[in-house]
N, C-alpha and C. Protein backbone atom coordinates (compact mmCIF):
# COMPACT_ATOMS: atom_id res chain seq x y z
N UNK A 1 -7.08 14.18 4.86
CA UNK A 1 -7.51 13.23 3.85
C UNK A 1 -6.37 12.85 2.92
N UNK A 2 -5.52 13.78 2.53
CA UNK A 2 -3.84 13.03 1.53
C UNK A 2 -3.03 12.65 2.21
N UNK A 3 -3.07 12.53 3.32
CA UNK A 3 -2.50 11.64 4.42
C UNK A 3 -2.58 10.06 4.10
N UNK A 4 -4.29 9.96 4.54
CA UNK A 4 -4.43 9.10 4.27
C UNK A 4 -4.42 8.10 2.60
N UNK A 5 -5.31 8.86 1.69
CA UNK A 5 -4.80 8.59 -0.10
C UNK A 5 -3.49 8.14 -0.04
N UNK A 6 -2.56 8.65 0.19
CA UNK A 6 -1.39 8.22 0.61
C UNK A 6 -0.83 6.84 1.21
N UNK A 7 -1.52 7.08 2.63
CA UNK A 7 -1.10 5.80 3.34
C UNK A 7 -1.87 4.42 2.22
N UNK A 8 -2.88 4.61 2.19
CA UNK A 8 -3.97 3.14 0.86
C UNK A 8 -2.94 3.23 0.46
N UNK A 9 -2.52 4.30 -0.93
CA UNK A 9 -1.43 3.88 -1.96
C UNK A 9 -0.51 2.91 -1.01
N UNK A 10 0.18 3.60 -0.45
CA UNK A 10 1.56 2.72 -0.15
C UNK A 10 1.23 1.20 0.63
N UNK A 11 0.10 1.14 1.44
CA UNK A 11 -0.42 -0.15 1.58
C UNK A 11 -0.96 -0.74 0.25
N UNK A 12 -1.32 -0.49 -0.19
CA UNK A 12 -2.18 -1.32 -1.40
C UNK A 12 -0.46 -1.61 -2.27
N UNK A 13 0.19 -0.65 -2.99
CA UNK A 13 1.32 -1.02 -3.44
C UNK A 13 2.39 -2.42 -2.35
N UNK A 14 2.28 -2.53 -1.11
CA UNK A 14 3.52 -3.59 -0.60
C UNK A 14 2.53 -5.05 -0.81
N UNK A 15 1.36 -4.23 -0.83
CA UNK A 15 0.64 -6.06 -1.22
C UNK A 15 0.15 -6.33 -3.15
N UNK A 16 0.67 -5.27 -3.65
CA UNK A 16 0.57 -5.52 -4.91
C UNK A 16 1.70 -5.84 -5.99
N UNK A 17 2.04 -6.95 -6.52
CA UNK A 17 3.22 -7.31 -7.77
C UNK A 17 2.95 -7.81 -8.82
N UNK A 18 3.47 -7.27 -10.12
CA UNK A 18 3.13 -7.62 -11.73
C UNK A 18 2.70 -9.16 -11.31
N UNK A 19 3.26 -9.85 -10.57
CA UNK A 19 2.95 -11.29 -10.61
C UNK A 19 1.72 -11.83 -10.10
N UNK A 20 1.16 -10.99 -9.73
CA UNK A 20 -0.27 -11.45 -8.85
C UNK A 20 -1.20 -10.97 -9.94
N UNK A 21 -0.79 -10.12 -10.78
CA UNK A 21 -1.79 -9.78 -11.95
C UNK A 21 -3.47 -9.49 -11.43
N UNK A 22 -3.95 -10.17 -11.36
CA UNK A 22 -5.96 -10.12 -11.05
C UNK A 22 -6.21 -10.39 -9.20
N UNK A 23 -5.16 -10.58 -8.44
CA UNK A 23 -5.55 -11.10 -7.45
C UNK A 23 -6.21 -9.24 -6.63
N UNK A 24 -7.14 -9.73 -6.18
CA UNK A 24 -8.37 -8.74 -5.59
C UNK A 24 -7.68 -8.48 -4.07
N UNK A 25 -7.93 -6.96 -3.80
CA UNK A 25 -7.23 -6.46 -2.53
C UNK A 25 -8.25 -6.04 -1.99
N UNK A 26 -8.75 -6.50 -0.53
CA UNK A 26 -9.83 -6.25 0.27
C UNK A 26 -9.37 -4.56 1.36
N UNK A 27 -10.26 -3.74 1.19
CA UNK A 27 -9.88 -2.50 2.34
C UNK A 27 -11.18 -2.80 2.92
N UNK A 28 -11.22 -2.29 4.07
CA UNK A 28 -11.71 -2.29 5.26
C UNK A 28 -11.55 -1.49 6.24
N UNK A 29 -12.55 -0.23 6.46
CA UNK A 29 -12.41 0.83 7.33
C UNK A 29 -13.29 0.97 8.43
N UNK A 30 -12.30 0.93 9.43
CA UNK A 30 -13.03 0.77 10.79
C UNK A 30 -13.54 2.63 11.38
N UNK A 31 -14.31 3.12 11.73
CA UNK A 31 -14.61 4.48 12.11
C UNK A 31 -14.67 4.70 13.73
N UNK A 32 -13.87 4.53 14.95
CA UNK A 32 -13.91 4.51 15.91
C UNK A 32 -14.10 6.09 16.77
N UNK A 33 -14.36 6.21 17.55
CA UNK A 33 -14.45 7.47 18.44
C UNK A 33 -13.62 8.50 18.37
N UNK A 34 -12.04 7.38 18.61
CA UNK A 34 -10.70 8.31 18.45
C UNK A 34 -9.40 7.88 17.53
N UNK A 35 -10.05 7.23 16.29
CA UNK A 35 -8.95 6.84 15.54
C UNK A 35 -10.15 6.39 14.37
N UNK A 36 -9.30 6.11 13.17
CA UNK A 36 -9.80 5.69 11.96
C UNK A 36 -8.80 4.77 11.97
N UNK A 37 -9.41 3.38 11.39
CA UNK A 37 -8.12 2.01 11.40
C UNK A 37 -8.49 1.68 9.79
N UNK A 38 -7.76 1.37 9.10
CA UNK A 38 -8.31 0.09 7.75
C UNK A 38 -7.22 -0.04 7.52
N UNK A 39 -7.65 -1.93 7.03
CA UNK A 39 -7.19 -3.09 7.21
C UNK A 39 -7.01 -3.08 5.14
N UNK A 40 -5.68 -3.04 4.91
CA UNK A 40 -5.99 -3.72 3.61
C UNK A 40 -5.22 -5.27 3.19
N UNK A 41 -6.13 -5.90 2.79
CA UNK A 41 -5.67 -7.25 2.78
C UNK A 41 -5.74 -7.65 1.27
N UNK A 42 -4.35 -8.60 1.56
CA UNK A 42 -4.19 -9.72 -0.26
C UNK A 42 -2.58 -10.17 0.32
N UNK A 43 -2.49 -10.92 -0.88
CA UNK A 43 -1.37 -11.96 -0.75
C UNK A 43 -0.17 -10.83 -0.74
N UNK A 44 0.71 -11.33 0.61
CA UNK A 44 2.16 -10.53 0.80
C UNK A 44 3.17 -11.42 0.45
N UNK A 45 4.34 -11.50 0.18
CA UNK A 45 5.40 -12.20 -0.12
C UNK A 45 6.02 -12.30 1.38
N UNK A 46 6.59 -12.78 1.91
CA UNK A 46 7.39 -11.65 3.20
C UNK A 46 8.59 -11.43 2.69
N UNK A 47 9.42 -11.75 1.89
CA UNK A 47 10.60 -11.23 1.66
C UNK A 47 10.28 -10.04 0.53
N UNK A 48 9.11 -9.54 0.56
CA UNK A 48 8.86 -8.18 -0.30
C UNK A 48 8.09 -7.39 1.56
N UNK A 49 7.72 -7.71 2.07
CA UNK A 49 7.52 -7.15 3.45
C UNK A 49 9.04 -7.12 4.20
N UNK A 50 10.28 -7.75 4.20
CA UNK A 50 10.79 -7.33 4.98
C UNK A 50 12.01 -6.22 4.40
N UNK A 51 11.61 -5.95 3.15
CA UNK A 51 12.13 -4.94 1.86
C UNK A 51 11.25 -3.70 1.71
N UNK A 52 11.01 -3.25 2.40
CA UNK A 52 9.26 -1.77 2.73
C UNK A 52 10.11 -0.73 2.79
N UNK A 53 11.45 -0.57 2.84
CA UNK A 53 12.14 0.81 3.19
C UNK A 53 11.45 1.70 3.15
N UNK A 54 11.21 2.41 1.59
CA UNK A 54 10.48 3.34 1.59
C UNK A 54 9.13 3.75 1.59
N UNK A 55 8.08 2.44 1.32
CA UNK A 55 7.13 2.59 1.80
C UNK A 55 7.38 2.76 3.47
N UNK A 56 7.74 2.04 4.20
CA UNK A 56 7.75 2.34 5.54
C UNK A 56 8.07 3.82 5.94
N UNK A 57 9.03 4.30 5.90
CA UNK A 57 8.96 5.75 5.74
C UNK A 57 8.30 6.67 5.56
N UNK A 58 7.81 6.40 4.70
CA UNK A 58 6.17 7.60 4.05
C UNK A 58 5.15 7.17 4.95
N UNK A 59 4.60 5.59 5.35
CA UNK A 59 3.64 5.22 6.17
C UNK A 59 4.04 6.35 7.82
N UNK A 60 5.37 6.24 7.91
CA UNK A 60 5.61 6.66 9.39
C UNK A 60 5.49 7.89 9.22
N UNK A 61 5.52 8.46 8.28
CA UNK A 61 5.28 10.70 8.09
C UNK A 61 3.30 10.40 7.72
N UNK A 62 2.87 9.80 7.74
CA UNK A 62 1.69 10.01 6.96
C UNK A 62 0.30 9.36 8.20
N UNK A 63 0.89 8.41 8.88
CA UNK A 63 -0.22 7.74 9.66
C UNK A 63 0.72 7.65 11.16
N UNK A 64 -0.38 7.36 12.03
CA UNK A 64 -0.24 7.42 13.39
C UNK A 64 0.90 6.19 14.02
N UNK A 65 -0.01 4.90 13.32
CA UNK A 65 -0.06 3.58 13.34
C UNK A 65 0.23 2.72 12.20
N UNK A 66 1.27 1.99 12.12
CA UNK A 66 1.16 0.64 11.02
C UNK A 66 1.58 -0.47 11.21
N UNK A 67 0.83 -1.76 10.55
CA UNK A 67 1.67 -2.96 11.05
C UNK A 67 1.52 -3.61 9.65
N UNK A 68 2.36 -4.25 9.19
CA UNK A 68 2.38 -5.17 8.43
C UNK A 68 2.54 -6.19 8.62
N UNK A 69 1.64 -7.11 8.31
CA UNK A 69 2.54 -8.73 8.57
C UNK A 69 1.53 -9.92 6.97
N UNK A 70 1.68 -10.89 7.25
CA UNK A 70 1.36 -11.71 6.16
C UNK A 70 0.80 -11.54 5.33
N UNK A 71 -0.71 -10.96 5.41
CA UNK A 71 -1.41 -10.82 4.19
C UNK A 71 -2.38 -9.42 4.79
N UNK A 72 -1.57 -9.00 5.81
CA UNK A 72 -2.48 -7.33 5.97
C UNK A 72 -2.12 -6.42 5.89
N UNK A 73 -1.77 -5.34 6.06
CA UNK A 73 -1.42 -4.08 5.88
C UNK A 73 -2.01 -3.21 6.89
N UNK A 74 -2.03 -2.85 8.42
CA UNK A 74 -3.03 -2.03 9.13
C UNK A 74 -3.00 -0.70 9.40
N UNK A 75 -3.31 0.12 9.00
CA UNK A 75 -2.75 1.91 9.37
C UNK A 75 -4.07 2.46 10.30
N UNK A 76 -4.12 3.16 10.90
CA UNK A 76 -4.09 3.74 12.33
C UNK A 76 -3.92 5.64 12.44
N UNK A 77 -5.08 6.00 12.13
CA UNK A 77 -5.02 7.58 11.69
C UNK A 77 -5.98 8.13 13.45
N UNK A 78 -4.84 8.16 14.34
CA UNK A 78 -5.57 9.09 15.34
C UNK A 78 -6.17 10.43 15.10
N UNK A 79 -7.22 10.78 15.72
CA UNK A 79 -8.31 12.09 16.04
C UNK A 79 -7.73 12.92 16.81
C-alpha cells in the first residue's frame, strides 16, 4: 500500500503546477485479477513531462508499470 501512496503522489505531482491553481485531477482505479491499474488524469505541459527525472525514478522503484503521456499518468501495480 506505500508503494502505491507513493506512486498517486508522484503522478498527481507531474500533472500538478502553482499555475493550474483549481484545475481538478481525475484518479481512476481499475481492480483486475492480476494487476491494479489507475489512471490519473488533468492538464500535462509536455515540456514538464519530458523533465520527470525524478519522479520517473521513484515511479520505476515503486510500481510495476508507467506511462505518461498528455494528460494521463498510468501506473500498473502487478499481483
Amino acid at each position: 500500500m506505500e508503494d502505491l501512496r507513493i506512486a498517486v503522489g508522484e503522478a498527481c505531482s507531474l500533472l500538478v503546477t502553482a499555475e493550474r491553481g483549481g484545475t481538478p485531477l481525475e484518479l481512476v482505479f481499475r481492480v483486475h485479477p492480476d494487476k491494479l491499474q489507475i489512471d490519473v488524469t488533468g492538464p500535462l505541459d509536455p515540456r514538464e513531462a519530458a523533465d520527470e527525472g525524478l519522479s520517473r525514478l521513484i515511479l520505476e522503484a515503486v510500481v510495476d508499470e508507467f506511462e505518461v503521456d498528455q494528460d494521463r499518468v498510468r501506473l500498473t501495480k502487478l499481483r
